[in-house]
N, C-alpha and C. Protein backbone atom coordinates (compact mmCIF):
# COMPACT_ATOMS: atom_id res chain seq x y z
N UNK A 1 0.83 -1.20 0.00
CA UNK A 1 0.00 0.00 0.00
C UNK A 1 0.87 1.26 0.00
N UNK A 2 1.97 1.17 0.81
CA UNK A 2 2.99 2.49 0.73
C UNK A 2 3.07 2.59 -0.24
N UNK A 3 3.88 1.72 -1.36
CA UNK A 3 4.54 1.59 -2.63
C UNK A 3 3.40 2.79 -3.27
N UNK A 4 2.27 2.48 -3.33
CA UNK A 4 1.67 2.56 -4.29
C UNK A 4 1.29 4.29 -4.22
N UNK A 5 1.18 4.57 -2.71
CA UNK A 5 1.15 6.42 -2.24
C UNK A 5 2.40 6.85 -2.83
N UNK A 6 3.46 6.12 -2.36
CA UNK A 6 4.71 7.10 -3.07
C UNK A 6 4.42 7.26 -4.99
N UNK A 7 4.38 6.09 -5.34
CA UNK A 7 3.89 6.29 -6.83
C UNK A 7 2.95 7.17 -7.56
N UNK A 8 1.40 7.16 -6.74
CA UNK A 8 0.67 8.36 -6.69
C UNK A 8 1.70 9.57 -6.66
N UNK A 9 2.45 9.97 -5.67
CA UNK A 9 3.01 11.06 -4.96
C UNK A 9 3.92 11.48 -6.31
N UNK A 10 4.84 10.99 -6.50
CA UNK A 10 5.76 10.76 -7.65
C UNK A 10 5.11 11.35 -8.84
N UNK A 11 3.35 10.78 -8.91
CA UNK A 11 2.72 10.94 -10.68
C UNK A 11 2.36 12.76 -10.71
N UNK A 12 1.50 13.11 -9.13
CA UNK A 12 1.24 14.06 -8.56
C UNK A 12 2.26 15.19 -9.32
N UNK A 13 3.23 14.87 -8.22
CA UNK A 13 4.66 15.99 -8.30
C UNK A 13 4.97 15.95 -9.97
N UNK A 14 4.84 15.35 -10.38
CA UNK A 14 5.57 15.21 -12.37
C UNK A 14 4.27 16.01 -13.25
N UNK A 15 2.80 15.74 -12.86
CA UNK A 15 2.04 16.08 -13.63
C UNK A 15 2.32 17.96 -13.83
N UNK A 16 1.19 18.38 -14.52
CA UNK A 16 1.55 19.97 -15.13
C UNK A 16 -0.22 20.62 -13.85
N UNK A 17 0.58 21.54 -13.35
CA UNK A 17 -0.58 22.11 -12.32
C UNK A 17 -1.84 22.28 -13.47
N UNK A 18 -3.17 21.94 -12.59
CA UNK A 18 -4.41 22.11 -13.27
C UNK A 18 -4.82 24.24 -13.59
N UNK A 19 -4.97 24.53 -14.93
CA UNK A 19 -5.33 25.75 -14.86
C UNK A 19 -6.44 25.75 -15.87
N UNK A 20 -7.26 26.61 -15.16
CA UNK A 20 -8.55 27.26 -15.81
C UNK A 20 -8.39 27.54 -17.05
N UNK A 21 -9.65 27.30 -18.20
CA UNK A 21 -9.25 28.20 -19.19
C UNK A 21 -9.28 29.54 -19.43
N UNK A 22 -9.23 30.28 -20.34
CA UNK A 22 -9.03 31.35 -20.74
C UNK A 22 -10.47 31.95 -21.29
N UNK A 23 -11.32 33.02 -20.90
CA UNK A 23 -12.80 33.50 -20.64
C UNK A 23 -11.99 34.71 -22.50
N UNK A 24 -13.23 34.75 -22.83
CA UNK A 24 -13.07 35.41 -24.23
C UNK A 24 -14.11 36.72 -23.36
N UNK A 25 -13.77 37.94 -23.77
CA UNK A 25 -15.07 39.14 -23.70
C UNK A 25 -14.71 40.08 -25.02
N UNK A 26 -16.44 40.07 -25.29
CA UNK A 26 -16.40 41.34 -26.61
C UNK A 26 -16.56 42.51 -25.98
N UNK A 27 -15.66 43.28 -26.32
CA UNK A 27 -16.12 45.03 -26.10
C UNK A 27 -16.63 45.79 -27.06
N UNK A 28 -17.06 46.50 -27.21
CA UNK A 28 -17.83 47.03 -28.49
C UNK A 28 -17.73 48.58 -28.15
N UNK A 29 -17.15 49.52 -27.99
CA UNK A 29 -17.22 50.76 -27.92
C UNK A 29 -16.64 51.62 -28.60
N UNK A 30 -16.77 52.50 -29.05
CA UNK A 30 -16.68 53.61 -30.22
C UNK A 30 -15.23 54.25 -30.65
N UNK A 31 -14.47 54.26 -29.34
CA UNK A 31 -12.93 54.66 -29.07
C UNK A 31 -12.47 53.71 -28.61
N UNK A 32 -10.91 54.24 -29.07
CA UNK A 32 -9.63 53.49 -28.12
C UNK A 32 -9.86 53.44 -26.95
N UNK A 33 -9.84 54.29 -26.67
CA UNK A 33 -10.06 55.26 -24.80
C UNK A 33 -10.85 54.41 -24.24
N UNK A 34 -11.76 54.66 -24.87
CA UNK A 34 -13.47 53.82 -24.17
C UNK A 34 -12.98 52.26 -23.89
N UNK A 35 -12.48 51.62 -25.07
CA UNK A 35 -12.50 50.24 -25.37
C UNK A 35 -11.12 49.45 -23.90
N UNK A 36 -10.14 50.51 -24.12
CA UNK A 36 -9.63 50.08 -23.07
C UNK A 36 -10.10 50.96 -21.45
N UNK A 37 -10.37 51.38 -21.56
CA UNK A 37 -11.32 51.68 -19.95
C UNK A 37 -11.87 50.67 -19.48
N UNK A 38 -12.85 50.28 -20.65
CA UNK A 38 -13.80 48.77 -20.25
C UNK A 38 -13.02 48.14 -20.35
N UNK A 39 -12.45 47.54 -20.51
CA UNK A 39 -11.36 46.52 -20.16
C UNK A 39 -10.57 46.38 -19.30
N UNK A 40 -10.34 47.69 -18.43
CA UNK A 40 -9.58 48.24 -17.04
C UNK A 40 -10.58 47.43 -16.32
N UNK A 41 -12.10 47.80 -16.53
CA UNK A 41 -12.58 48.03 -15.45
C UNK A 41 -13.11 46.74 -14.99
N UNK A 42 -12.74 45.41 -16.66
CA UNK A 42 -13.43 44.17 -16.22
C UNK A 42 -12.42 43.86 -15.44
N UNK A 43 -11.29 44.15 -15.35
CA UNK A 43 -10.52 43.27 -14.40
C UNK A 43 -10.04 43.90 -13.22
N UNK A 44 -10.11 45.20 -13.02
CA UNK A 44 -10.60 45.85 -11.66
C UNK A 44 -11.59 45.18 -11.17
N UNK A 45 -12.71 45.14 -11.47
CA UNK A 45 -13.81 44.17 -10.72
C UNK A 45 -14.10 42.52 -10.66
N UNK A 46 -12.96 42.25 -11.09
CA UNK A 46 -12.54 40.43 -10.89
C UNK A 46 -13.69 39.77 -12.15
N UNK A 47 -14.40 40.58 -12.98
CA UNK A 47 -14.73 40.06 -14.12
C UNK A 47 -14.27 38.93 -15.06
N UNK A 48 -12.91 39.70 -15.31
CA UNK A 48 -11.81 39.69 -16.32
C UNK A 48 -10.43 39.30 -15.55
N UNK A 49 -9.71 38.04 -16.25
CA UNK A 49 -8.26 38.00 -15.64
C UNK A 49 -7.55 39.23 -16.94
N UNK A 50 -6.27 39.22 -16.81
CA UNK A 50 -5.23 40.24 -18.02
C UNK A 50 -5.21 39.22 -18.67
N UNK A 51 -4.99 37.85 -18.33
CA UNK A 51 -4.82 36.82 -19.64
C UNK A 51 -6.07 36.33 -20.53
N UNK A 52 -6.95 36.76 -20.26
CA UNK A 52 -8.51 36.54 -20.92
C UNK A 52 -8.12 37.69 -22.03
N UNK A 53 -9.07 36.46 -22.94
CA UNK A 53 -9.28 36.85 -24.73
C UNK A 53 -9.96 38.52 -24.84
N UNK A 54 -9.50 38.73 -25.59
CA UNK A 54 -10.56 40.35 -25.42
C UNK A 54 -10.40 40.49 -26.99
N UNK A 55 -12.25 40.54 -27.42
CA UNK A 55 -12.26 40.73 -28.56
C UNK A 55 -13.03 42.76 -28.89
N UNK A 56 -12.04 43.25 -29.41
CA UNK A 56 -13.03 44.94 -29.63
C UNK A 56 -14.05 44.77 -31.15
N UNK A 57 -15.15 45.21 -30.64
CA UNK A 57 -15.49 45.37 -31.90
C UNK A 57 -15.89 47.13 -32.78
N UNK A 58 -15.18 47.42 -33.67
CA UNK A 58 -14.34 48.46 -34.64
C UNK A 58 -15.63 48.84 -35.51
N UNK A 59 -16.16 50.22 -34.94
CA UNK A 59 -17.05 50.53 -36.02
C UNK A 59 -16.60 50.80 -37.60
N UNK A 60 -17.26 50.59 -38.05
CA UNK A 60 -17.21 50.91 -39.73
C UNK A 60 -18.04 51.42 -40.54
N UNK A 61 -17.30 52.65 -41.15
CA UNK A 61 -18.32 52.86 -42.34
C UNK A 61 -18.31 52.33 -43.54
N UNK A 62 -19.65 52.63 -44.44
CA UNK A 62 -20.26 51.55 -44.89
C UNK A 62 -19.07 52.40 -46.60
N UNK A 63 -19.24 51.62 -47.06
CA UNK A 63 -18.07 51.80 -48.52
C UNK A 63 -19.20 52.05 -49.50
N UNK A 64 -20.33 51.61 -49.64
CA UNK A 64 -21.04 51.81 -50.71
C UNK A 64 -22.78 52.19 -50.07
N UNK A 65 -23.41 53.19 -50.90
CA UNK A 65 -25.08 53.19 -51.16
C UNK A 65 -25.81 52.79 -50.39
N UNK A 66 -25.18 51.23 -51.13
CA UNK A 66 -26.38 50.39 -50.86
C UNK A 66 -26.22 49.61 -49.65
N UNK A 67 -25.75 49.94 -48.77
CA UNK A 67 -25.10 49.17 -47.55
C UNK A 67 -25.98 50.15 -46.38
């Protein structure tokens, strides 16, 4: 039965620590400024880690008419 704790113990210590994945957030706001503010502020308020995905989304104008 020892044998077999140290072996556990051994697999334990060798494996790669368990980590969370990585949370994606869209921001959508009009400016630079703005876009990173909200993004200050998700991870000021434990929202947001710094290593979470952050997608902005970039207004655009339209190229043609008919759009």
């Amino acid at each position: 039965m020892r044998s077999i704790e140290i072996r556990l113990k051994r697999l334990e210590d060798a494996s790669a620590p368990v980590t969370s994945p990585r949370r994606s957030h869209v921001i959508g706001l009009e400016t630079g400024q703005d876009r990173e503010a909200a993004k200050a502020e998700l991870i000021a308020t434990g929202e947001a880690d710094p290593d979470d995905f952050f997608w902005f989304l970039l207004p655009l104008e339209s190229d043609s008419p008919s759009a």
